[in-house]
Protein backbone atom coordinates (compact mmCIF):
# COMPACT_ATOMS: atom_id res chain seq x y z
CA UNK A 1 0.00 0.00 0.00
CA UNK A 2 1.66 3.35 -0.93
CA UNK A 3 0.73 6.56 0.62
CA UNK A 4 0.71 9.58 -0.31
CA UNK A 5 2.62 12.47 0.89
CA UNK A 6 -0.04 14.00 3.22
CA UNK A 7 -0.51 10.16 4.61
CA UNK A 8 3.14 9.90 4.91
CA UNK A 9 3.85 13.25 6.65
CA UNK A 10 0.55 12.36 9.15
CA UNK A 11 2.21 8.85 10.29
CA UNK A 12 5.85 10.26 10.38
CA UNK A 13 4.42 12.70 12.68
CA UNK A 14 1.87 10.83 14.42
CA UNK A 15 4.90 7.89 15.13
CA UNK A 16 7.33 10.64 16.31
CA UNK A 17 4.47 12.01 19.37
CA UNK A 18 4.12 8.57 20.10
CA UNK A 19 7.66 8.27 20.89
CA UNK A 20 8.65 6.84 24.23
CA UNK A 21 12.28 6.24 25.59
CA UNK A 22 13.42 6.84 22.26
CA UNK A 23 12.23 3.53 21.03
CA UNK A 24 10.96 4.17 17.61
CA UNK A 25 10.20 0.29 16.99
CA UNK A 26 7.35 0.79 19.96
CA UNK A 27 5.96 3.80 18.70
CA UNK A 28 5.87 2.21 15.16
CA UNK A 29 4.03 -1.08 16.67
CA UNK A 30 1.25 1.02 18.17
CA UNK A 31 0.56 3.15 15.31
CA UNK A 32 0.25 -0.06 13.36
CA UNK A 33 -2.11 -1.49 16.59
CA UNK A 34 -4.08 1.84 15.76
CA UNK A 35 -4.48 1.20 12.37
CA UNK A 36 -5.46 -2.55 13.21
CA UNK A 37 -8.35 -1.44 15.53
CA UNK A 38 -9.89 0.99 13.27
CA UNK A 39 -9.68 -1.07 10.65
CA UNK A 40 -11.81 -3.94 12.64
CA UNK A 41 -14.42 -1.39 14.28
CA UNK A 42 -15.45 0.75 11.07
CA UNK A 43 -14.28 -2.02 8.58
CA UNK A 44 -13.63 0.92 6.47
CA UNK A 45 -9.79 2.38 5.38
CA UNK A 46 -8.27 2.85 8.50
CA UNK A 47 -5.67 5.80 6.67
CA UNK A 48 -8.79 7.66 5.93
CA UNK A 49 -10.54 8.13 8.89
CA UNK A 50 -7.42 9.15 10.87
CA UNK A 51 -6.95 11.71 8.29
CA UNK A 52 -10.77 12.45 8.41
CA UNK A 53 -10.07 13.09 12.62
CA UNK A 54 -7.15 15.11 11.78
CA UNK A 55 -8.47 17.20 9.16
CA UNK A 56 -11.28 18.24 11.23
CA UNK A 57 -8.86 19.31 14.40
CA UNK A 58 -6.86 21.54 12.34
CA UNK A 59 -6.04 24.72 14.48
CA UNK A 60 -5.64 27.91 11.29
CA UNK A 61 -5.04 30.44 14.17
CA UNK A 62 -2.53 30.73 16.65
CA UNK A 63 -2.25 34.10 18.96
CA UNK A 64 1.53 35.36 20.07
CA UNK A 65 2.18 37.72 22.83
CA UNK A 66 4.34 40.28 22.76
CA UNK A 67 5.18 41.76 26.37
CA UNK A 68 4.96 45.18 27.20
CA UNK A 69 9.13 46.19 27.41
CA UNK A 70 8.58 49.31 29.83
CA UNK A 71 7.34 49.32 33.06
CA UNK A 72 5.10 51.83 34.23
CA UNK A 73 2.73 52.53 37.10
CA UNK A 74 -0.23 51.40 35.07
CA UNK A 75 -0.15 48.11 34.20
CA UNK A 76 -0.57 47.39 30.37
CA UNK A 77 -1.88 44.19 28.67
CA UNK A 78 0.41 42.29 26.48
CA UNK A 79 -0.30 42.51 22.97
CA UNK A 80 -1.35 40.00 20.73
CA UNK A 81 -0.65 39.15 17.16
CA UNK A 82 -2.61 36.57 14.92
CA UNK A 83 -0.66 33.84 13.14
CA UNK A 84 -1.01 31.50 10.40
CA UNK A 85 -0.11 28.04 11.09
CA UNK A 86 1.74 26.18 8.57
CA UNK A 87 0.21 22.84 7.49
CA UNK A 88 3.16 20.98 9.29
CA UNK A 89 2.59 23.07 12.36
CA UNK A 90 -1.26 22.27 11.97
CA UNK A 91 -0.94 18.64 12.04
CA UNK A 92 1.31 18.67 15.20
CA UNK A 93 -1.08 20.75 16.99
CA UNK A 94 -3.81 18.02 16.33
CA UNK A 95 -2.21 14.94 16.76
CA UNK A 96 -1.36 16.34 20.74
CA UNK A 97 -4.55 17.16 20.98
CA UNK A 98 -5.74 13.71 19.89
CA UNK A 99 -2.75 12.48 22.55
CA UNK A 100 -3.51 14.64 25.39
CA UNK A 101 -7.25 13.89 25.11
CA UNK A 102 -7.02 9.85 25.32
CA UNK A 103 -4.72 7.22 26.96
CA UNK A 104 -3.45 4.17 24.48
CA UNK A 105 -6.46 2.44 25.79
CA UNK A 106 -9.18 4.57 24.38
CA UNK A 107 -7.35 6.49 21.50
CA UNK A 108 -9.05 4.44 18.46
CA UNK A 109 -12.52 5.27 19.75
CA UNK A 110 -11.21 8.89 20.33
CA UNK A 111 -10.20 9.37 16.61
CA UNK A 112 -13.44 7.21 15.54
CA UNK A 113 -15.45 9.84 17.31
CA UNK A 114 -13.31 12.87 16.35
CA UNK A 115 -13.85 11.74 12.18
CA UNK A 116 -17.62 12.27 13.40
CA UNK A 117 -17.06 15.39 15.36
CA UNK A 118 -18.47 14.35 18.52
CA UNK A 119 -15.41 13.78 21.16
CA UNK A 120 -13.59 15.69 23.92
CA UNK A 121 -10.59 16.99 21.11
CA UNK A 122 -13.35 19.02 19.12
CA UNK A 123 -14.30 20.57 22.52
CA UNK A 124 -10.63 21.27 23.06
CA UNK A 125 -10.37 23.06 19.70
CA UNK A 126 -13.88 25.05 20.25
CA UNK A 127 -11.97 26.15 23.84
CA UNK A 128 -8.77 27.15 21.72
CA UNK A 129 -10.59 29.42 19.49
CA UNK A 130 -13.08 30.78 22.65
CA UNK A 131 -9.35 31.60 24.12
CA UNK A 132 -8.13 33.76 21.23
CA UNK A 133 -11.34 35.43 20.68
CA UNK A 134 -11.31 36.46 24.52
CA UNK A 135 -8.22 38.32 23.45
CA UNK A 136 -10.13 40.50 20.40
CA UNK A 137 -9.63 43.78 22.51
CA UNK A 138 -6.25 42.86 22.97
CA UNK A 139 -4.83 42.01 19.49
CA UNK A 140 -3.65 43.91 16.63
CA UNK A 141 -3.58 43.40 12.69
């Protein structure tokens, strides 16, 4: 089975979070356990619903603060810039979530839910974007 290079870059990155001790060999073996278990649950490609769960968790936004450099009697708030994420950037940012969200016990029904968007990561990236737009008065263009 070949992959493409949005597959590839996905399981090279999904592998390398995975990574414990340094053993790649593990992280490899689980990622293929993954794959297993989805495959036997939805009996559909397992490749395309993890990219289906990933695809909707991409973060586009990311806000950067920039301290206020003088101090004064008032107190200032920092002030915040916008960013773009780059798609390499994007991908990280969703496989942690994915990771942070679910032990290795429960992380195929995780993704299974997150390709329907119903599971605790979509909540995570609702709260991400509720975070930045708390900062609107705060950020500049």
């Amino acid at each position: 089975m070949e992959l493409n290079y949005e597959e590839y870059r996905i399981k090279k990155n999904f592998i390398n979070m995975l990574l414990r001790k340094g053993k790649k060999t593990n992280s490899e073996n689980i990622f293929k356990n993954i794959l297993i278990n989805l495959k036997k649950i939805t009996k559909q490609k397992p490749n395309f619903i993890l990219i289906k769960s990933i695809k909707n968790l991409l973060p586009k936004l990311k806000a950067i603060s920039i301290p206020n450099k003088k101090k004064s009697k008032k107190k200032k708030k920092d002030v915040y810039f916008l960013m773009f994420l780059n798609e390499n950037k994007q991908i990280k940012k969703s496989i942690s979530w994915l990771l942070l969200n679910s032990n290795l016990k429960n992380i195929v029904n995780e993704i299974i839910q997150t390709s329907k968007n119903k599971s605790k990561t979509i909540n995570t990236k609702k709260q991400y974007y509720k975070d930045i737009k708390k900062l609107k008065f705060n950020i500049r263009f």
